[in-house]
C-alpha atoms as a PDB file:
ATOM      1  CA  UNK A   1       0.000   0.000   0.000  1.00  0.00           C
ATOM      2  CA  UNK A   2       1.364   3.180  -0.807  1.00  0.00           C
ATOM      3  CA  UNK A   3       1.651   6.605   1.678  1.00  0.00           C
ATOM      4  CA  UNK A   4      -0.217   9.362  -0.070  1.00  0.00           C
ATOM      5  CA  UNK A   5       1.196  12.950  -0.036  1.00  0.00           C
ATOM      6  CA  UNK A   6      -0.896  15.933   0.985  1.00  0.00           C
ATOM      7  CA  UNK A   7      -0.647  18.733  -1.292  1.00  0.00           C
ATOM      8  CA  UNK A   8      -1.302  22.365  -0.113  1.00  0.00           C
ATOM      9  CA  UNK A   9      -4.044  23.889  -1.169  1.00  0.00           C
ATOM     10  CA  UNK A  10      -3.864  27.520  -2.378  1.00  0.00           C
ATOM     11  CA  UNK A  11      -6.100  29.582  -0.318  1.00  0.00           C
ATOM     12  CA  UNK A  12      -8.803  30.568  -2.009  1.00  0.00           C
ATOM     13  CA  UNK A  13      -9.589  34.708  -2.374  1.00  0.00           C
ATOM     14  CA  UNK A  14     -12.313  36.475  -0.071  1.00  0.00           C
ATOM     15  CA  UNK A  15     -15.478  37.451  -1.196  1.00  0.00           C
ATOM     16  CA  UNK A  16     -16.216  41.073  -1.522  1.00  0.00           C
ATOM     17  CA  UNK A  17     -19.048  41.866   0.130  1.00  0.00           C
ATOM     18  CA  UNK A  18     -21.865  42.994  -1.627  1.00  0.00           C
ATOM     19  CA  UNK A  19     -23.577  46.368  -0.240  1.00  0.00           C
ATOM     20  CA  UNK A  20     -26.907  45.436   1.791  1.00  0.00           C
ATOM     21  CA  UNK A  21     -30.119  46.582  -0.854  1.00  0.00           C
ATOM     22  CA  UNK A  22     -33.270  47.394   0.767  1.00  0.00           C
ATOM     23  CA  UNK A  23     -36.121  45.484  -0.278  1.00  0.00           C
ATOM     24  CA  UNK A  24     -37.638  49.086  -1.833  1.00  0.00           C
ATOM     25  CA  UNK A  25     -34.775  48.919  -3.712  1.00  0.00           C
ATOM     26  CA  UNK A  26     -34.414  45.025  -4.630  1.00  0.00           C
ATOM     27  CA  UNK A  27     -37.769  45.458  -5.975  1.00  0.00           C
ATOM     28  CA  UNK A  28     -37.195  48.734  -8.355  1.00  0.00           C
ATOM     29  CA  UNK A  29     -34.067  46.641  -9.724  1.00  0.00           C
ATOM     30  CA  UNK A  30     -36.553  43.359 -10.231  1.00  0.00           C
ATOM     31  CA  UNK A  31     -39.203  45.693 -12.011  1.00  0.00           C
ATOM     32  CA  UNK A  32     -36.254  47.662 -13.684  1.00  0.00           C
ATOM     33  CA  UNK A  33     -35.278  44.322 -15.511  1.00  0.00           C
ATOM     34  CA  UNK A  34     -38.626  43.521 -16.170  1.00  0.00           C
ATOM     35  CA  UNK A  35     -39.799  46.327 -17.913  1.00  0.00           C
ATOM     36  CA  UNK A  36     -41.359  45.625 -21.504  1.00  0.00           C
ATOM     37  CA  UNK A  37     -40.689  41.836 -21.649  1.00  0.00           C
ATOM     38  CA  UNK A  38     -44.142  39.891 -21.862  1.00  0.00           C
ATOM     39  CA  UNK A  39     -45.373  37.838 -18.187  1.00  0.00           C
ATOM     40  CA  UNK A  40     -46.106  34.332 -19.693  1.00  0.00           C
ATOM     41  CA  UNK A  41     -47.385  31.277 -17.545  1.00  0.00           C
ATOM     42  CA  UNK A  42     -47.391  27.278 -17.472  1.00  0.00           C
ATOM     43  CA  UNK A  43     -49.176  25.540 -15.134  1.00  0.00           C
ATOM     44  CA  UNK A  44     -47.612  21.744 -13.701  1.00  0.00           C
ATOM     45  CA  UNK A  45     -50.015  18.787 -12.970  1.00  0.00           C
ATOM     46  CA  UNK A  46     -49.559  19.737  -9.052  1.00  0.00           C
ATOM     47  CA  UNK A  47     -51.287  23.133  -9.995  1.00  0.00           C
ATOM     48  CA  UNK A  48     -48.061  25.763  -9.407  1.00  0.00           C
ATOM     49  CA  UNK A  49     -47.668  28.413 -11.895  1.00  0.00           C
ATOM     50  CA  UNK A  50     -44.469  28.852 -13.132  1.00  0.00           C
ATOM     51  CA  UNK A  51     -43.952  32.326 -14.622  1.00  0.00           C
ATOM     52  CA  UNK A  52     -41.404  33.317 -16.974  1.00  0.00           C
ATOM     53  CA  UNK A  53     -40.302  37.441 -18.203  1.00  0.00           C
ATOM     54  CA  UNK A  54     -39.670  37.014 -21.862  1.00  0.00           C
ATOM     55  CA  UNK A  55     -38.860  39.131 -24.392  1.00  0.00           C
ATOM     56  CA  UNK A  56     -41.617  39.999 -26.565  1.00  0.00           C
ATOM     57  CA  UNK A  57     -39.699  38.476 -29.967  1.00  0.00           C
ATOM     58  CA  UNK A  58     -39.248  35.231 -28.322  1.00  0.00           C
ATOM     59  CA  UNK A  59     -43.035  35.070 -26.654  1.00  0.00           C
ATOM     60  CA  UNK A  60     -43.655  32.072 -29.803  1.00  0.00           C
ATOM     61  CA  UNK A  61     -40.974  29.607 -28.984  1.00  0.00           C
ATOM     62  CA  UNK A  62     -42.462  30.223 -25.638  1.00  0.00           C
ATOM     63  CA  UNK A  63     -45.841  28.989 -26.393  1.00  0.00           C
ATOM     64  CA  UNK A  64     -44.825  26.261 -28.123  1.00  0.00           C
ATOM     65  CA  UNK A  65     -43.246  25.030 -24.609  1.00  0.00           C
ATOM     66  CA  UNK A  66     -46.698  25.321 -23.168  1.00  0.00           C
ATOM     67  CA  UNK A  67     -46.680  28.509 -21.793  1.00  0.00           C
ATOM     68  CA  UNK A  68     -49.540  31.213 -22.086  1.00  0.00           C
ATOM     69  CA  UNK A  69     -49.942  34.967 -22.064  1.00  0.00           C
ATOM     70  CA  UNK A  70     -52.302  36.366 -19.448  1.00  0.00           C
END
C-alpha cells in the first residue's frame, strides 16, 4: 500500500461583500429588468404556476413550450 502525499491547497480569495439593498430597492431593480418583456405562464399537474419574463420576440418559442400569455 502506498503513503499518499498531501498537497497544499492555495487559499482561495475572499469574497467582496456585496452592499446590503433594501427590499424598496431590490424590488425597483426586479421591475427595472422587467420592464417591456411579456409575463407568460405554465401551469404543472400539481397546480403551481411557473412564470417566466420574456422578451416579446421570443413570446412564440415560448408557447410552443406550453406557456400562455395572461
Amino acid at each position: 500500500m502506498s503513503t499518499s502525499v498531501k498537497r497544499p491547497r492555495p487559499r482561495k480569495p475572499s469574497e467582496e461583500a456585496v452592499p446590503v439593498l433594501s427590499h424598496a430597492d431590490q424590488l425597483q431593480a426586479l421591475h427595472k429588468r422587467e420592464e417591456g418583456k411579456t409575463v407568460m405562464y405554465k401551469q404543472d399537474a400539481w397546480g403551481h404556476i411557473e412564470t417566466r419574463f420574456v422578451r416579446t420576440q421570443n413570446v412564440k418559442a415560448w408557447e410552443e413550450k406550453g406557456f400562455f400569455v395572461r
